[in-house]
PDB file of N, CA and C in Angstrom:
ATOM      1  N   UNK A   1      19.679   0.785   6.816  1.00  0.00           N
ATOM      2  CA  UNK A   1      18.224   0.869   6.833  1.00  0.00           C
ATOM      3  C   UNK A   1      17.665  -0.437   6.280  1.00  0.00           C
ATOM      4  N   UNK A   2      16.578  -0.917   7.183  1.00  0.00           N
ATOM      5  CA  UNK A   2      16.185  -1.968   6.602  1.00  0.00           C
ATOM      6  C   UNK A   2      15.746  -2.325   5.150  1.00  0.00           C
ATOM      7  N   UNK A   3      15.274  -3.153   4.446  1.00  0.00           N
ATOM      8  CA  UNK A   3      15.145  -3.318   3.217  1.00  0.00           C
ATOM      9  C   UNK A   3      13.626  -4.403   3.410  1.00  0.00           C
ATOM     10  N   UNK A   4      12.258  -3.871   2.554  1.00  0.00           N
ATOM     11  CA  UNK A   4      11.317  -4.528   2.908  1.00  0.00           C
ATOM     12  C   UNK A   4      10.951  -4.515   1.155  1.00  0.00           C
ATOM     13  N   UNK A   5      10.421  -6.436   0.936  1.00  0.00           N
ATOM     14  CA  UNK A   5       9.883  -6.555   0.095  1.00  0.00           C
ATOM     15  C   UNK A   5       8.092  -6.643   0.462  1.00  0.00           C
ATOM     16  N   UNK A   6       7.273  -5.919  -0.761  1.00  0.00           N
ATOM     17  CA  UNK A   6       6.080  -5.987  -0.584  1.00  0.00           C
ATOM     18  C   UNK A   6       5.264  -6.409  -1.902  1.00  0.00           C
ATOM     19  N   UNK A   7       4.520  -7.220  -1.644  1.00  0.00           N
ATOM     20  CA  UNK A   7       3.185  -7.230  -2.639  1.00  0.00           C
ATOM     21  C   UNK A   7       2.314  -6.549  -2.281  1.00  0.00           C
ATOM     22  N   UNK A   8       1.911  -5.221  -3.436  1.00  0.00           N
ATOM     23  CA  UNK A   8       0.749  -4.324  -3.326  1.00  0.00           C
ATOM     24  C   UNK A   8      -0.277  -4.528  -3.938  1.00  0.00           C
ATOM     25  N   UNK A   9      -1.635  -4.422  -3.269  1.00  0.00           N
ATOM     26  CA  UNK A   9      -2.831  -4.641  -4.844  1.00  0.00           C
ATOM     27  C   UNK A   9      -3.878  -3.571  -4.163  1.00  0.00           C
ATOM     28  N   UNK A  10      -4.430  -3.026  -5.744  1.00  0.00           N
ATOM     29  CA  UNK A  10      -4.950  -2.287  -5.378  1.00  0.00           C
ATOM     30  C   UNK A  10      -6.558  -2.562  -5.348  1.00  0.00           C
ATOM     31  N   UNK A  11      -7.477  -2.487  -4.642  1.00  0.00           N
ATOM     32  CA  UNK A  11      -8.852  -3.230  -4.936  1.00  0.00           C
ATOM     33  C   UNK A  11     -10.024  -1.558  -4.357  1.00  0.00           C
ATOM     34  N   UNK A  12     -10.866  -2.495  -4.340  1.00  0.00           N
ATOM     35  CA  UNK A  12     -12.435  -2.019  -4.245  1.00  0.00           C
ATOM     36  C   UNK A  12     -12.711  -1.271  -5.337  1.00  0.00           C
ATOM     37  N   UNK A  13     -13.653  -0.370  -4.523  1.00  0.00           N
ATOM     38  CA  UNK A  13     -14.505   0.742  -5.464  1.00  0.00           C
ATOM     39  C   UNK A  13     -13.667   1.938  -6.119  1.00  0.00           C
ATOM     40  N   UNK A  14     -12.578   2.066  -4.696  1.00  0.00           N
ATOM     41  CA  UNK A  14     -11.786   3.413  -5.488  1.00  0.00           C
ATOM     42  C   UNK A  14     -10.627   2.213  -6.508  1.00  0.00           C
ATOM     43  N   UNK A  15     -10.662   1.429  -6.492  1.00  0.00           N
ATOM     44  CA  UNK A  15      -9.328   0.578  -7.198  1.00  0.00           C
ATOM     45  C   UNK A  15      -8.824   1.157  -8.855  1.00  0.00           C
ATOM     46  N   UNK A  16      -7.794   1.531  -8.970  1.00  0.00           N
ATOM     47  CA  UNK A  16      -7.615   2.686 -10.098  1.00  0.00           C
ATOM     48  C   UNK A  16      -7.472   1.803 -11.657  1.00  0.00           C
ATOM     49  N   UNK A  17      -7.444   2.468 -12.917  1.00  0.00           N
ATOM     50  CA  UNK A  17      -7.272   1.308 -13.536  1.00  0.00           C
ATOM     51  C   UNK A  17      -5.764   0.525 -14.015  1.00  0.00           C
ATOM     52  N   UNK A  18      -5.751  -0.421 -14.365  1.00  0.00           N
ATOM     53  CA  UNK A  18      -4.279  -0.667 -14.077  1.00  0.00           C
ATOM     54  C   UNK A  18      -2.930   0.097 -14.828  1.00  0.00           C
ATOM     55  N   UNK A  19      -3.502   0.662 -15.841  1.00  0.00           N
ATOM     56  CA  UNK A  19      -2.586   1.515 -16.519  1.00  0.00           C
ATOM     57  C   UNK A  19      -2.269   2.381 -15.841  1.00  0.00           C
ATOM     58  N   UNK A  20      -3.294   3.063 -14.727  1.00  0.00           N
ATOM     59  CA  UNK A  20      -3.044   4.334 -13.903  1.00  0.00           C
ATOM     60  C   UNK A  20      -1.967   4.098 -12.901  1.00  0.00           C
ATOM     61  N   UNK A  21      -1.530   2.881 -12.257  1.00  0.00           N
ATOM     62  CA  UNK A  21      -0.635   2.836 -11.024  1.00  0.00           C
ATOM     63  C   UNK A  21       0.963   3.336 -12.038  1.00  0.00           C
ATOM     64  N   UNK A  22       1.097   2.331 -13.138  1.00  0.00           N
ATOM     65  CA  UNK A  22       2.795   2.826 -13.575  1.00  0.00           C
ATOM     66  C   UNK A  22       2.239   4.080 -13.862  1.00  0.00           C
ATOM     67  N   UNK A  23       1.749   4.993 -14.051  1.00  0.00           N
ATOM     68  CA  UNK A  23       2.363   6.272 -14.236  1.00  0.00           C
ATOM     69  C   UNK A  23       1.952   7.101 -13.423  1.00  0.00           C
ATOM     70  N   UNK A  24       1.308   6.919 -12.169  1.00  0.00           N
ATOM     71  CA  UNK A  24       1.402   7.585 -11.335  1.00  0.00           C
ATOM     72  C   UNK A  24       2.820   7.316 -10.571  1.00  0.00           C
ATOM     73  N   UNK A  25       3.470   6.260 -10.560  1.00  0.00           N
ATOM     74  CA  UNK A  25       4.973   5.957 -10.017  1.00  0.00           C
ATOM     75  C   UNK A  25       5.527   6.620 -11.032  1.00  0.00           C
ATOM     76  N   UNK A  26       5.690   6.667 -12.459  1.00  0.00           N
ATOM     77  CA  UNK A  26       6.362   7.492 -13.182  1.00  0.00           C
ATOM     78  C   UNK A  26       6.128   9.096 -12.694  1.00  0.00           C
ATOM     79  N   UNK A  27       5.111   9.453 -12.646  1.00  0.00           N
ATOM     80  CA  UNK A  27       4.728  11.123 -12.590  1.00  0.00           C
ATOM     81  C   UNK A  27       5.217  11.019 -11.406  1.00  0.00           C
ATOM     82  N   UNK A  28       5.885   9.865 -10.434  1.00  0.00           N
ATOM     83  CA  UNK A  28       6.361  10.794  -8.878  1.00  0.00           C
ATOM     84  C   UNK A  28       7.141   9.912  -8.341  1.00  0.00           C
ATOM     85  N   UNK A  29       8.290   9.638  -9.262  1.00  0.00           N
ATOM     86  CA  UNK A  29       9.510   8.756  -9.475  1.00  0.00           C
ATOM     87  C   UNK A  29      10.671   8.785  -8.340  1.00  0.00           C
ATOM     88  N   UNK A  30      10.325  10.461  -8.105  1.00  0.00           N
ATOM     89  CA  UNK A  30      11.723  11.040  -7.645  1.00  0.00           C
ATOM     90  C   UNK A  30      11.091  11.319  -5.955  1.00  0.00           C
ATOM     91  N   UNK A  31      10.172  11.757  -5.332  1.00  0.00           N
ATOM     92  CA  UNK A  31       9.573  11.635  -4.452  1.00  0.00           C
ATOM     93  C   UNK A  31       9.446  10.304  -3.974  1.00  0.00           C
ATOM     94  N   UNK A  32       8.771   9.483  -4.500  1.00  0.00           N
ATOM     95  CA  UNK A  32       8.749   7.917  -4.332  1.00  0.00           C
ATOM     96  C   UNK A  32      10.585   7.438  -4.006  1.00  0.00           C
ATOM     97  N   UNK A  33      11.416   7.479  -4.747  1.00  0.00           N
ATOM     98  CA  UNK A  33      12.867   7.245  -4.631  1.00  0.00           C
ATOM     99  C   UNK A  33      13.196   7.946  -3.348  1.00  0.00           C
ATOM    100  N   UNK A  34      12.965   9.246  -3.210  1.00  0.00           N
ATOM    101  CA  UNK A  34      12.941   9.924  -1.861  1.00  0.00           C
ATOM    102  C   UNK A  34      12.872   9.089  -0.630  1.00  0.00           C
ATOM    103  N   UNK A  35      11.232   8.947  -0.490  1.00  0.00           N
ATOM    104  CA  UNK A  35      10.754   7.970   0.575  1.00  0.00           C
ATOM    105  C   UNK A  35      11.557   6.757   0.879  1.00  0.00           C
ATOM    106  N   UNK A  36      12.212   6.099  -0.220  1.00  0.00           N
ATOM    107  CA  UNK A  36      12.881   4.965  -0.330  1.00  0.00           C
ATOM    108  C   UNK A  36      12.410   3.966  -1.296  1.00  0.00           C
ATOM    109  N   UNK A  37      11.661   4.323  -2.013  1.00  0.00           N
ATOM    110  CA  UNK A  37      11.164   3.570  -2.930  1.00  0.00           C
ATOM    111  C   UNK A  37      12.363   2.906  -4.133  1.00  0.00           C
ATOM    112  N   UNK A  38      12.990   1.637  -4.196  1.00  0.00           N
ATOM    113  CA  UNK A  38      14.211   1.100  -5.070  1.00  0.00           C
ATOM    114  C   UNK A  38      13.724   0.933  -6.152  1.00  0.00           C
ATOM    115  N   UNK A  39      12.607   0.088  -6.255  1.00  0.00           N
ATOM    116  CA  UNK A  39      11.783  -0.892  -7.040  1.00  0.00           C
ATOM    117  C   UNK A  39      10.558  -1.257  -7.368  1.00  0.00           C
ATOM    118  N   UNK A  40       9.955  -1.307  -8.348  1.00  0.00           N
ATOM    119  CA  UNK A  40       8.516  -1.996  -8.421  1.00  0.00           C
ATOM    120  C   UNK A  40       8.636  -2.739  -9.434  1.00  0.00           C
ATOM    121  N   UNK A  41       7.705  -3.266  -9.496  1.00  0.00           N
ATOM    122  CA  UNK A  41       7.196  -4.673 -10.407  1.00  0.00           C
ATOM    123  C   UNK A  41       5.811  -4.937 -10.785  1.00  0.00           C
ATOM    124  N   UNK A  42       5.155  -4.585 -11.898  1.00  0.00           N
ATOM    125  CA  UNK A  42       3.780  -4.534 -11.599  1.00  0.00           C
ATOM    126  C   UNK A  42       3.499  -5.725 -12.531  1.00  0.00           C
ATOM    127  N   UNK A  43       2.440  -7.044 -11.705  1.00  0.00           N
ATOM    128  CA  UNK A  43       2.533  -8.405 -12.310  1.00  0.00           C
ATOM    129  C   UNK A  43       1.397  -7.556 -13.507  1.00  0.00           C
ATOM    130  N   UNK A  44       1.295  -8.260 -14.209  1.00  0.00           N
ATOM    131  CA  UNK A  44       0.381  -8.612 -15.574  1.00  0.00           C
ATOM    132  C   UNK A  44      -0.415  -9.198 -15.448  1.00  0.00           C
ATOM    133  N   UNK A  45      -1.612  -8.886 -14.493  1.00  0.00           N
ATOM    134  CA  UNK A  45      -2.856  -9.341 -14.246  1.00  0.00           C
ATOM    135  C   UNK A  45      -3.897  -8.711 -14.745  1.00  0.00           C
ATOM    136  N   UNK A  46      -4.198  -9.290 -15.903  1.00  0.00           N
ATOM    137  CA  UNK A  46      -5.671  -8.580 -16.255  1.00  0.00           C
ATOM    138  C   UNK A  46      -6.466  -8.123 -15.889  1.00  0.00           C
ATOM    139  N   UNK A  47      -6.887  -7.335 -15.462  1.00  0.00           N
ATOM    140  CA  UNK A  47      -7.952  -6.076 -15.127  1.00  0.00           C
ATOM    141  C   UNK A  47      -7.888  -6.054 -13.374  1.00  0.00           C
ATOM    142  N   UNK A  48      -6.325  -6.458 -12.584  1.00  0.00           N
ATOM    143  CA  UNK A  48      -6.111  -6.069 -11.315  1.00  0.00           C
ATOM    144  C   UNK A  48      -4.824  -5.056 -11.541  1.00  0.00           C
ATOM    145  N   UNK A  49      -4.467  -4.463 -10.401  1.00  0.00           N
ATOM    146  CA  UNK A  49      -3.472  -3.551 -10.297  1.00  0.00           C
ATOM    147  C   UNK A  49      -2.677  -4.596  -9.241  1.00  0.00           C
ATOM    148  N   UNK A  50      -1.912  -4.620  -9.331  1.00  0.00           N
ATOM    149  CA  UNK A  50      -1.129  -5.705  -8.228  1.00  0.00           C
ATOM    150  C   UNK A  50       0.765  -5.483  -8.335  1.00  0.00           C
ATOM    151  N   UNK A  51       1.667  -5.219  -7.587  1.00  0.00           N
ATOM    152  CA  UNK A  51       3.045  -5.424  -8.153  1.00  0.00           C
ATOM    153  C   UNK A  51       3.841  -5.680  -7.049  1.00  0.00           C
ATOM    154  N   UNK A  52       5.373  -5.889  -7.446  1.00  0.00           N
ATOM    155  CA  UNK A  52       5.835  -6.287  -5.683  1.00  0.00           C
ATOM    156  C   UNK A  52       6.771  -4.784  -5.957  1.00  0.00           C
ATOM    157  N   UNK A  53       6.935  -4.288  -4.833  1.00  0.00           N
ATOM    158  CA  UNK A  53       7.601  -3.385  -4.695  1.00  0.00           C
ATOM    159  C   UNK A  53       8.681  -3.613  -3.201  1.00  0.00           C
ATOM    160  N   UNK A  54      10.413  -2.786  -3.838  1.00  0.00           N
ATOM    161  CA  UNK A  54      11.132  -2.946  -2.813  1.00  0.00           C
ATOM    162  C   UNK A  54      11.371  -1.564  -2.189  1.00  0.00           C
ATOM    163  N   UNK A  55      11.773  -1.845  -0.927  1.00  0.00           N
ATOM    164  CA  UNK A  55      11.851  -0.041  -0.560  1.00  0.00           C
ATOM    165  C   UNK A  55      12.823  -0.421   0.755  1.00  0.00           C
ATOM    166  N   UNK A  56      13.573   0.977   0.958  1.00  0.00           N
ATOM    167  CA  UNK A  56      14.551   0.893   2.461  1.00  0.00           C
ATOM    168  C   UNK A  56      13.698   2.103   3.071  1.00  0.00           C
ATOM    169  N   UNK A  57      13.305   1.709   4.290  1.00  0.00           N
ATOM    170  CA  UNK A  57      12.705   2.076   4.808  1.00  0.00           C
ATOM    171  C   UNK A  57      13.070   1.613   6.443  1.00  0.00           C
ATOM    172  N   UNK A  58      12.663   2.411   7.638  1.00  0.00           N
ATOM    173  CA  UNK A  58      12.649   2.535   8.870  1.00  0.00           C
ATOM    174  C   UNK A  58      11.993   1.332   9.378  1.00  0.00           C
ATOM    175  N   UNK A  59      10.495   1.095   8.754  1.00  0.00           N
ATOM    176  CA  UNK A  59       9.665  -0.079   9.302  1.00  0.00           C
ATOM    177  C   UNK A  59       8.620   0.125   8.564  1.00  0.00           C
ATOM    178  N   UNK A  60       7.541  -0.940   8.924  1.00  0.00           N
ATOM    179  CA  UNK A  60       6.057  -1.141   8.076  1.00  0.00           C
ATOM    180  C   UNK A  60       5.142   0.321   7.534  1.00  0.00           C
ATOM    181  N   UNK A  61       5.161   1.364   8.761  1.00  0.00           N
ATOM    182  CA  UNK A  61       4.914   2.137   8.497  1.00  0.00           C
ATOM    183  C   UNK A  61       5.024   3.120   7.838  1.00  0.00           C
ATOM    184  N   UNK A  62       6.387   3.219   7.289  1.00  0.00           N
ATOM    185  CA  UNK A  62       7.194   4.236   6.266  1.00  0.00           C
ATOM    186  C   UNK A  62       6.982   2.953   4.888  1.00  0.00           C
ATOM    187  N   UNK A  63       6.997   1.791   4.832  1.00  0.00           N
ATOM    188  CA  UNK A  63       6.719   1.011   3.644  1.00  0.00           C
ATOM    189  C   UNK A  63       4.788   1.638   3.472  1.00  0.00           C
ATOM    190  N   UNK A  64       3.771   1.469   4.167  1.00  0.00           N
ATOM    191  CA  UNK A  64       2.631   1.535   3.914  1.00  0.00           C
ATOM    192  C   UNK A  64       2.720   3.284   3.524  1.00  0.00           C
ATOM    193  N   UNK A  65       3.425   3.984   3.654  1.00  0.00           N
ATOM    194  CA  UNK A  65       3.008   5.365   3.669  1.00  0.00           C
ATOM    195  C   UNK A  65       3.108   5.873   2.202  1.00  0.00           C
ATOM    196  N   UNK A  66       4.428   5.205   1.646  1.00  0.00           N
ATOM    197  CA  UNK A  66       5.112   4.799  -0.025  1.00  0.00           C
ATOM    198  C   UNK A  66       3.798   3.961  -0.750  1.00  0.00           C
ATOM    199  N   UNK A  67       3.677   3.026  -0.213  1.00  0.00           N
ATOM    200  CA  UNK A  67       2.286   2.188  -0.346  1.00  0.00           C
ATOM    201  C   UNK A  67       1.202   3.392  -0.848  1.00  0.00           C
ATOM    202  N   UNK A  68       0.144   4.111  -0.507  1.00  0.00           N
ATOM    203  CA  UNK A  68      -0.215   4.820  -0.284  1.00  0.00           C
ATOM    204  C   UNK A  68      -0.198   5.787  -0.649  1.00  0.00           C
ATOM    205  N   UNK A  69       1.013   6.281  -1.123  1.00  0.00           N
ATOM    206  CA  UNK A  69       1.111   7.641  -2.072  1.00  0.00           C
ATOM    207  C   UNK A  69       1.245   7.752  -3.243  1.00  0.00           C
ATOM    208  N   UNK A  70       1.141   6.259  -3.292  1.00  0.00           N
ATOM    209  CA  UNK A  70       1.101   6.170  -5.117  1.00  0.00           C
ATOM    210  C   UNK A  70      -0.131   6.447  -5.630  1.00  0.00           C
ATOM    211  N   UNK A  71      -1.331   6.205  -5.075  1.00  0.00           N
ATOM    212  CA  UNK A  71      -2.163   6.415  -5.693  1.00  0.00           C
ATOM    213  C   UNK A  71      -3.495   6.463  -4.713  1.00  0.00           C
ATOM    214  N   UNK A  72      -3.450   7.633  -3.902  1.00  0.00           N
ATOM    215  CA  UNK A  72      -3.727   8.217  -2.788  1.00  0.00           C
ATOM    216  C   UNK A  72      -5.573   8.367  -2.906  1.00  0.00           C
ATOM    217  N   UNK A  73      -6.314   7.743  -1.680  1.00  0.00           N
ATOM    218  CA  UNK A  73      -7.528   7.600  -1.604  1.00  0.00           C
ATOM    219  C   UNK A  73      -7.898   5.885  -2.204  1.00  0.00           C
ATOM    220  N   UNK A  74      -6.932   5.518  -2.661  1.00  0.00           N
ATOM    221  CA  UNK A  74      -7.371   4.170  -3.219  1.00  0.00           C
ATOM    222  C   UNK A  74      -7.098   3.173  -1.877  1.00  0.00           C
ATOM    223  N   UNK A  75      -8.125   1.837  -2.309  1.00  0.00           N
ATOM    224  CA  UNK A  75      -7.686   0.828  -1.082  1.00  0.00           C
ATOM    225  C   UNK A  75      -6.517  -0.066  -1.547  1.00  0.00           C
ATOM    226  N   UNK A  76      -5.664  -0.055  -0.530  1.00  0.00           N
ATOM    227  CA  UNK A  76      -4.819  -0.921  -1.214  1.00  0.00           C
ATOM    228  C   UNK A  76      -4.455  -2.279   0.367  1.00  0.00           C
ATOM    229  N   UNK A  77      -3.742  -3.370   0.122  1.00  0.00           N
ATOM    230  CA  UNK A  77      -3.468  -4.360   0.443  1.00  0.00           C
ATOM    231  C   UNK A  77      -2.065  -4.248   0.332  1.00  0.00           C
ATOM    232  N   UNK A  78      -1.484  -4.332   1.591  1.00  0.00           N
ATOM    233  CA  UNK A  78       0.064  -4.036   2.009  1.00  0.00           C
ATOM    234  C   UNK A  78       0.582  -5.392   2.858  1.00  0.00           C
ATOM    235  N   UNK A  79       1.416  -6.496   1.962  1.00  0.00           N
ATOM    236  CA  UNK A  79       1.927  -7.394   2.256  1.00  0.00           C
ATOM    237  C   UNK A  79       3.423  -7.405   2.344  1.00  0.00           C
ATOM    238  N   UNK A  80       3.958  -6.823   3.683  1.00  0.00           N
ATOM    239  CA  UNK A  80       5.121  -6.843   3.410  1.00  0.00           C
ATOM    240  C   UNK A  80       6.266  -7.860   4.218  1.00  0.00           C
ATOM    241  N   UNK A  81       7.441  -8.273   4.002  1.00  0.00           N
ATOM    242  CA  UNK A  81       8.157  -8.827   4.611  1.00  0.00           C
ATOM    243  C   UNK A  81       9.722  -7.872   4.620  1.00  0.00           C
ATOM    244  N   UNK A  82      10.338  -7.932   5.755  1.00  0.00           N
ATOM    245  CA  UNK A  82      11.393  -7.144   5.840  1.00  0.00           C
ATOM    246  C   UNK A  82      12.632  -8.187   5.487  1.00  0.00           C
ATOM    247  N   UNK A  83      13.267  -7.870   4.268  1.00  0.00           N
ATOM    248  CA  UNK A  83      14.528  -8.798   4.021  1.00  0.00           C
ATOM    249  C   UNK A  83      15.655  -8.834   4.913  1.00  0.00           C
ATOM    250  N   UNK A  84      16.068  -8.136   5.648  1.00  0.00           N
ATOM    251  CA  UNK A  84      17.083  -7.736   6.008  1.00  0.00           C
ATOM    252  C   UNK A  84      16.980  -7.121   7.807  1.00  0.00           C
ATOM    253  N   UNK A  85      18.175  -8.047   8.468  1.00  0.00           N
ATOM    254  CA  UNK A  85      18.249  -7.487   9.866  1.00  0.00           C
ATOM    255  C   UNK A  85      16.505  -7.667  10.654  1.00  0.00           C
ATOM    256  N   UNK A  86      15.872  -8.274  10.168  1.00  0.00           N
ATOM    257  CA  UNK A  86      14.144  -8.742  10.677  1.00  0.00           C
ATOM    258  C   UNK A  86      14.190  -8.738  12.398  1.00  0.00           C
ATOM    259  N   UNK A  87      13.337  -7.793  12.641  1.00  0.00           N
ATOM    260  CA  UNK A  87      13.110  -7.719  14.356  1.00  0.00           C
ATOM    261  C   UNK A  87      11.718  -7.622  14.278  1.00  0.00           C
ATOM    262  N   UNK A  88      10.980  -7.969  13.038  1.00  0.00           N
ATOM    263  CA  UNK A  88       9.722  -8.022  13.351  1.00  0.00           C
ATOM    264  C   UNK A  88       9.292  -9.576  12.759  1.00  0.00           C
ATOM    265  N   UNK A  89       7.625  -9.858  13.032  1.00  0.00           N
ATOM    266  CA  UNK A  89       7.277 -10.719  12.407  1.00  0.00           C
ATOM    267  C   UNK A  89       7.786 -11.113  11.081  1.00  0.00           C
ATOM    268  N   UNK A  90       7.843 -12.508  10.409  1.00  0.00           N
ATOM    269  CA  UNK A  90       8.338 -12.426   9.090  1.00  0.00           C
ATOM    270  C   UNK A  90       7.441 -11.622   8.139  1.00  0.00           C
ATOM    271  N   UNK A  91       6.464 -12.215   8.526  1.00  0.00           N
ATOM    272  CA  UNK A  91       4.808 -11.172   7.230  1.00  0.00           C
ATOM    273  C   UNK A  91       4.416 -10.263   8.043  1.00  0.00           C
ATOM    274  N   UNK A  92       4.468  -9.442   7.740  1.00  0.00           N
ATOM    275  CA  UNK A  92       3.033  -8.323   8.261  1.00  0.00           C
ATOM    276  C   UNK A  92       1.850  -7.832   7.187  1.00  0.00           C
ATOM    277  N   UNK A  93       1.015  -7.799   7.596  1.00  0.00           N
ATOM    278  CA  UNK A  93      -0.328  -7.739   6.567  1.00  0.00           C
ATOM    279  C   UNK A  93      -0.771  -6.187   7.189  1.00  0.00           C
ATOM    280  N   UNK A  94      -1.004  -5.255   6.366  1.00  0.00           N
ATOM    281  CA  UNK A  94      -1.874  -4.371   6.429  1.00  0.00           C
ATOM    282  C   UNK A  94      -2.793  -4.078   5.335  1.00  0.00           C
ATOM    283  N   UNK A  95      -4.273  -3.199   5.675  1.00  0.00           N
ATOM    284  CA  UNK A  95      -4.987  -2.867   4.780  1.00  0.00           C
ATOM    285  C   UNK A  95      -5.256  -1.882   5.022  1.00  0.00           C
ATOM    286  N   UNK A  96      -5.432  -0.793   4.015  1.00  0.00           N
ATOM    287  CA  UNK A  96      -5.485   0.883   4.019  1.00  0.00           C
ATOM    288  C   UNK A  96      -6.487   1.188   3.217  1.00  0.00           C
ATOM    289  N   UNK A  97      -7.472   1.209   3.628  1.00  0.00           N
ATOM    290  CA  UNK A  97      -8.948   1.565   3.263  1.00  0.00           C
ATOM    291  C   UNK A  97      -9.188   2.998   3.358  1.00  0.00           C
ATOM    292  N   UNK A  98      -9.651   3.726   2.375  1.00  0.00           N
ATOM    293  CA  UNK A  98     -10.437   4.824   2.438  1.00  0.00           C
ATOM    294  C   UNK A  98     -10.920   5.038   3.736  1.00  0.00           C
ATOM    295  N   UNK A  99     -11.070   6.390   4.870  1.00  0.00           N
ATOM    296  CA  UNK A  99     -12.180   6.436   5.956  1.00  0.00           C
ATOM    297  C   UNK A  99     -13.836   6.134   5.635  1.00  0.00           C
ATOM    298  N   UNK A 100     -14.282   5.381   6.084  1.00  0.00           N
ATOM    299  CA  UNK A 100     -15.968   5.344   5.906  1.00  0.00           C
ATOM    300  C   UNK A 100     -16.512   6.433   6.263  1.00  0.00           C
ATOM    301  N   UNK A 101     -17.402   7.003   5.559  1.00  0.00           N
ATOM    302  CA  UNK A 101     -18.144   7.775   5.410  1.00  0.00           C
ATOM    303  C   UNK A 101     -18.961   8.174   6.835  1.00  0.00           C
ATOM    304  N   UNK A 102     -19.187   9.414   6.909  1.00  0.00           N
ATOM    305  CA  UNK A 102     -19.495   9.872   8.302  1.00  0.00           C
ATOM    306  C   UNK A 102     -20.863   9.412   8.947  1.00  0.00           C
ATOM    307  N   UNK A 103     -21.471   9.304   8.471  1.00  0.00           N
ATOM    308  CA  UNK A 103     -22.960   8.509   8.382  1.00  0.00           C
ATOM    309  C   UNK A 103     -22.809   6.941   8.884  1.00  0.00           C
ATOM    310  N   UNK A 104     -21.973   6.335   8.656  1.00  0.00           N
ATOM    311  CA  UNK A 104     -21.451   5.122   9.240  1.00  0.00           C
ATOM    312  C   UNK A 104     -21.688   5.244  10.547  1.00  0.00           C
ATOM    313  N   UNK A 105     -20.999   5.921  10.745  1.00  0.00           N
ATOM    314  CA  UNK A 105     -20.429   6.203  12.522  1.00  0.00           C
ATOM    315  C   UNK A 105     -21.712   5.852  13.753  1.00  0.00           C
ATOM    316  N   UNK A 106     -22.713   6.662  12.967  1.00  0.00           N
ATOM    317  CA  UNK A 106     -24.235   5.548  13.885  1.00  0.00           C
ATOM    318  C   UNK A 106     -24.153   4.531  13.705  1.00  0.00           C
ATOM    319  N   UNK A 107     -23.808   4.109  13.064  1.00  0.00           N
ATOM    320  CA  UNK A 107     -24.439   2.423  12.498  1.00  0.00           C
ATOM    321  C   UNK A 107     -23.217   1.749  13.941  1.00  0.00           C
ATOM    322  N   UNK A 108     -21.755   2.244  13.629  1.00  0.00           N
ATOM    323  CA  UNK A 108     -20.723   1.543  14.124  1.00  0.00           C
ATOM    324  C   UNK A 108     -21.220   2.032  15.867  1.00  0.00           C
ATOM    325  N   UNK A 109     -21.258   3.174  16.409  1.00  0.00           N
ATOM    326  CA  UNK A 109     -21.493   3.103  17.666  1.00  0.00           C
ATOM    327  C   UNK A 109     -23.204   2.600  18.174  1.00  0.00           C
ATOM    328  N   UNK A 110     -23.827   2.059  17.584  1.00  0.00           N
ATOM    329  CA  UNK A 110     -24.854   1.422  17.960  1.00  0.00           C
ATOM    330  C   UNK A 110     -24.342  -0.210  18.096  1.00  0.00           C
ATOM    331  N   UNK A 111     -23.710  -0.776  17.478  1.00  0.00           N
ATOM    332  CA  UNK A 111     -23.028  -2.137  17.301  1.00  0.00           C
ATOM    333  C   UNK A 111     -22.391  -2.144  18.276  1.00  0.00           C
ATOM    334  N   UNK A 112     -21.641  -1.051  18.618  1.00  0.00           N
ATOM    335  CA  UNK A 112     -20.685  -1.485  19.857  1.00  0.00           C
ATOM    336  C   UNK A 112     -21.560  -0.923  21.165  1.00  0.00           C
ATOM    337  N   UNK A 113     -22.478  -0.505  21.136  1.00  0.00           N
ATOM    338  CA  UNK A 113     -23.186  -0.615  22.329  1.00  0.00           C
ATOM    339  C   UNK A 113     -23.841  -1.354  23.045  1.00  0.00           C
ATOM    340  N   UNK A 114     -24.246  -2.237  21.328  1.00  0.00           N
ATOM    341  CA  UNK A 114     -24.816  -3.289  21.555  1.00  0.00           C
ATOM    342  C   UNK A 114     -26.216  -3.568  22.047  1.00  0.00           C
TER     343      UNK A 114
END
C-alpha cells in the first residue's frame, strides 16, 4: 500500500484551537491507525494548527478522508505527496471546506447564469 506524506493545516472560521488537534488524534488513535494513519507531527506554530502527517493508504482520497476526521467540520488544507511506487502527480493539493450555507446557492446560480 502506498505510503503518502502530508502537510495538514487547519484554517478559517471553524479552525480549532491548536491544543484541540493532538487530542483529538489522541481521543481517536486507534481508528485513525485503522484508516492508516502511522504518524503525525504537529509543527509549533503559534496560534496555527499545522503538522505533517504519514499514512498508508490506497490514494489521495483515503489520505484526505484521515485528513478530515480528525477534526471533522473544520477547514483544512491537504498537501500531500505519495512516497512510494508514485503513479500520480508528485504534489497534489486539496482543500476541504465546510459546505456553504444554503442561502449561497442563489447567489452561486445567478453567477453562473450570468
Amino acid at each position: 500500500m502506498p505510503t503518502f506524506v502530508s502537510m495538514l493545516t487547519w484554517y478559517g472560521d471553524r479552525q480549532p484551537p491548536p491544543c484541540d488537534v493532538p487530542a483529538a488524534v489522541a481521543a481517536n488513535s486507534e481508528p485513525l491507525r485503522d484508516a492508516g494513519l502511522r504518524s503525525i507531527f504537529f509543527l509549533p506554530d503559534e496560534g496555527a494548527c499545522a503538522a505533517v502527517m504519514i499514512a498508508c493508504c490506497e490514494d489521495g482520497d483515503d489520505v484526505a478522508r484521515i485528513a478530515e476526521s480528525i477534526c471533522p467540520g473544520a477547514g483544512v488544507l491537504i498537501e500531500s505527496m505519495q512516497f512510494d511506487g508514485a503513479k500520480v502527480p508528485a504534489w497534489t493539493r486539496r482543500e476541504v471546506l465546510p459546505p456553504p450555507p444554503d442561502y449561497l446557492s442563489v447567489v452561486f446560480d445567478a453567477v453562473a447564469a450570468g
